[in-house]
Protein backbone atom coordinates (compact mmCIF):
# COMPACT_ATOMS: atom_id res chain seq x y z
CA UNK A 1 15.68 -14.80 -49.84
CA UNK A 2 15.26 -13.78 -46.06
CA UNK A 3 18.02 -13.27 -43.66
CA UNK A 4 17.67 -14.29 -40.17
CA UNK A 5 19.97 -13.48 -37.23
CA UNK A 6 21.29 -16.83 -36.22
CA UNK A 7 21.13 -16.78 -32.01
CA UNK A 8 23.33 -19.14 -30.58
CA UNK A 9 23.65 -19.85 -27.18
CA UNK A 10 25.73 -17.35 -26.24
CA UNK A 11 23.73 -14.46 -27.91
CA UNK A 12 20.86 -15.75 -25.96
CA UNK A 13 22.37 -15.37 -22.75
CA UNK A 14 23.80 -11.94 -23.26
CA UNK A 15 20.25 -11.01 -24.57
CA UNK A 16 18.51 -12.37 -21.66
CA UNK A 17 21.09 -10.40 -19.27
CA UNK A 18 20.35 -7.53 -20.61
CA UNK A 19 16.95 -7.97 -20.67
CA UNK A 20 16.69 -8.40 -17.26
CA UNK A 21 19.01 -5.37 -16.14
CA UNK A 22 16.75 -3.13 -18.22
CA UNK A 23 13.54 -4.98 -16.06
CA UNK A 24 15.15 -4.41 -12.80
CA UNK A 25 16.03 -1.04 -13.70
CA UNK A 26 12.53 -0.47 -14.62
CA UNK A 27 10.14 -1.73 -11.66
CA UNK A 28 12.75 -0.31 -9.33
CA UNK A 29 12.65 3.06 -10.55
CA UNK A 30 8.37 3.10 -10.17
CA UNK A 31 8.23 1.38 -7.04
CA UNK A 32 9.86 3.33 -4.80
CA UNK A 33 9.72 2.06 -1.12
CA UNK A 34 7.92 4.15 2.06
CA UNK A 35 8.26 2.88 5.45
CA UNK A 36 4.93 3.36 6.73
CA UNK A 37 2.68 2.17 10.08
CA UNK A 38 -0.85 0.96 8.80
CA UNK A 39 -3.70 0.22 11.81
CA UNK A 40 -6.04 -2.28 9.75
CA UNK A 41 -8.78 -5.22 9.81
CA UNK A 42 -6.24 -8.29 9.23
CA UNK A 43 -7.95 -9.02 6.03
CA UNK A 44 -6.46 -6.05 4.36
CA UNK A 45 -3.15 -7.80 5.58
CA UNK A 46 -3.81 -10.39 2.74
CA UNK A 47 -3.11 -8.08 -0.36
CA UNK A 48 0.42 -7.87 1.25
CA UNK A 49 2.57 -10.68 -0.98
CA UNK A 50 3.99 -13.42 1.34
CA UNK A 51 7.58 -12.80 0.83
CA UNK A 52 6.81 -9.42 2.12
CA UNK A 53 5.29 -10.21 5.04
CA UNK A 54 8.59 -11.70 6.74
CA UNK A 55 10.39 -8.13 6.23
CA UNK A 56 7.48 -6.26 8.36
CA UNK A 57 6.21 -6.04 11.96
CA UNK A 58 2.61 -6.99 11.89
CA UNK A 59 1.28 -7.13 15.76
CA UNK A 60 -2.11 -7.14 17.04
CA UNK A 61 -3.94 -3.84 17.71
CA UNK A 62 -5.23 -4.13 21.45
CA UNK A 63 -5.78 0.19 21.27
CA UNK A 64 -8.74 1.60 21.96
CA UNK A 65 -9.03 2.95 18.49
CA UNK A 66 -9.09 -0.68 17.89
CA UNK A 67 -11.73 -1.58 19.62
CA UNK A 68 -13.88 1.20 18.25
CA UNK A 69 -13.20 0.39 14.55
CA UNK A 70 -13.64 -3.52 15.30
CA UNK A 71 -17.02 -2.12 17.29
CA UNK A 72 -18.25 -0.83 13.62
CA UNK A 73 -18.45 -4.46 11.69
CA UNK A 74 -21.74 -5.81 10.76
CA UNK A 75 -23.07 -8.46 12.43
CA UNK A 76 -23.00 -10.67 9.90
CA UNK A 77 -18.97 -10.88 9.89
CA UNK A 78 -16.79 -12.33 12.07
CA UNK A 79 -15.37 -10.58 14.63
CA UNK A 80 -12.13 -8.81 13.17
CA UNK A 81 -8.79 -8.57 14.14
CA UNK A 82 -6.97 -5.31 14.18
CA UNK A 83 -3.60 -5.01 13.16
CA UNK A 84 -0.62 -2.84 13.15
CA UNK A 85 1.70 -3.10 10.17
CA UNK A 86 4.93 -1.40 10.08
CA UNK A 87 7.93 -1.63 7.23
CA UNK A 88 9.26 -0.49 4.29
CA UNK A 89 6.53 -1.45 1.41
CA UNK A 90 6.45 -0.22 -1.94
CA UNK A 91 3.97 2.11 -3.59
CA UNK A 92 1.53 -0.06 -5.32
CA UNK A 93 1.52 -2.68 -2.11
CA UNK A 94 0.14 0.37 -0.48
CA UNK A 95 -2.17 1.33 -2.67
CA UNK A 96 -3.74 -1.95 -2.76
CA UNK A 97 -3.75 -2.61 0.89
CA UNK A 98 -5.62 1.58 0.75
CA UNK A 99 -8.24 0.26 -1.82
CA UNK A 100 -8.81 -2.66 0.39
CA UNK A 101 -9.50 -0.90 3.83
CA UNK A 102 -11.31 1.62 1.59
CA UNK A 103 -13.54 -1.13 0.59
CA UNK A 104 -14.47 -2.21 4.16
CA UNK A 105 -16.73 1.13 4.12
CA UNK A 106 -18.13 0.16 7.94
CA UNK A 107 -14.89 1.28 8.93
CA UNK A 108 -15.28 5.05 7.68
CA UNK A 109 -12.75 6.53 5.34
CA UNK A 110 -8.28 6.23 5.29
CA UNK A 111 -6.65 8.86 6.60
CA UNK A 112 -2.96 9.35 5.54
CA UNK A 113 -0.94 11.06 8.05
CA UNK A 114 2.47 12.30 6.11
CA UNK A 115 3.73 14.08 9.39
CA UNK A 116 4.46 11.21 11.67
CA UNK A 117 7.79 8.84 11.04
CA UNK A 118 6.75 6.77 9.41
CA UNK A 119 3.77 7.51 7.82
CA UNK A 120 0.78 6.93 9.26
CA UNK A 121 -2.46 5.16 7.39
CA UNK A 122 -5.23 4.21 8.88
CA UNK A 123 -9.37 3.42 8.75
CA UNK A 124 -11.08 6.12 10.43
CA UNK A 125 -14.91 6.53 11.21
CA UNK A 126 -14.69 10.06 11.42
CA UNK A 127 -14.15 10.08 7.44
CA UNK A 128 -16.71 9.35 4.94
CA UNK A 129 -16.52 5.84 3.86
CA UNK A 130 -14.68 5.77 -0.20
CA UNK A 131 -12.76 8.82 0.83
CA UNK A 132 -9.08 9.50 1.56
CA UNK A 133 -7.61 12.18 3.68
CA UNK A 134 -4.08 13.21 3.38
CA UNK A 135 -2.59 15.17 5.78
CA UNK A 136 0.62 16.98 4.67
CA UNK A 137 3.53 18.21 6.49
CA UNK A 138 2.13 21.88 6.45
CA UNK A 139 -1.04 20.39 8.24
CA UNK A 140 -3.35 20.74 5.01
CA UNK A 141 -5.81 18.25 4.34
CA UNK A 142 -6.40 16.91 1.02
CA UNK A 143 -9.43 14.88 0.70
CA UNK A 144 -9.87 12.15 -2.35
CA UNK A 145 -11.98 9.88 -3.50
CA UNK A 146 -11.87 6.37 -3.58
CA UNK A 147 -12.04 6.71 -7.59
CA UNK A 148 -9.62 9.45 -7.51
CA UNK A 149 -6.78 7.84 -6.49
CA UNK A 150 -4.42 6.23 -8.07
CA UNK A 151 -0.28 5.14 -7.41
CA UNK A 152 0.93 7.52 -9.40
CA UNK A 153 -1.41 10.43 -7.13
CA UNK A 154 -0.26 8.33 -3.88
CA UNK A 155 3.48 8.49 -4.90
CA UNK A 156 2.86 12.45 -4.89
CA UNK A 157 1.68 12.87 -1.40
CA UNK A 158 4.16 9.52 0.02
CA UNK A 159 7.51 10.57 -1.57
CA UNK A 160 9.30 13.42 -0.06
CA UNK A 161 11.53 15.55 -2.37
């Protein structure tokens, strides 16, 4: 004959707390937040969750580094909005928004500025398209590629010890 463990109601519960502590605990530990200032085609703005988007200052890019990026889209496209994104977001948000602006290729490569407060992140012509450039706070570049990165390798050059 089998023995179960009978759950009652109350058993549930105190499973289902813990279960969620040891969640919590979890993500929160691996996402670790950067405050960060991101110059980007508004579309990249869409792999930002919603909820987010409240907590951050997202403004129109009038610059003329603007204007020279938005110069580089094909015809074919609308034309794009620049914008400047500013906040606290956590490490795979930025990585995603990264892979996106890395996939708009017209735009040149991301550089990742770890010197400025915040951090600075940007599409830049001057880098090969599918490439990342992270500057550290010595002033050495590290250069990766689009296939080469990853959250675990952003969290290394974003996190400061």
């Amino acid at each position: 004959m089998t023995e179960g463990i009978t759950v009652n109601r109350r058993t549930f519960l105190f499973s289902s707390v813990l279960a969620a502590i040891f969640v919590s605990r979890a993500s929160a530990q691996g996402d670790d937040e950067v405050v960060v200032r991101f110059r980007v085609d508004d579309s990249v703005q869409d792999t930002i969750p919603t909820i987010l988007q409240s907590q951050l200052s997202i403004t129109p890019d009038t610059s003329v580094e603007a204007k020279e990026l938005a110069s580089r889209v094909p015809p074919s496209r609308a034309v794009p909005v620049t914008v400047v994104i500013v906040g606290a977001l956590t490490i795979p948000v930025i990585f995603q928004m990264i892979k996106e602006a890395l996939r708009q290729a017209y735009y040149g490569g991301v550089i990742i500025d770890t010197r400025s407060q915040p951090l600075s992140i940007t599409s830049d012509p001057k880098i090969p398209g599918n490439t990342v450039a992270v500057i550290g706070n010595d002033g050495k570049v590290t250069q990766l590629m689009n296939d080469q990165l990853s959250p675990n390798i952003l969290r290394q050059f974003l996190i400061k010890k």
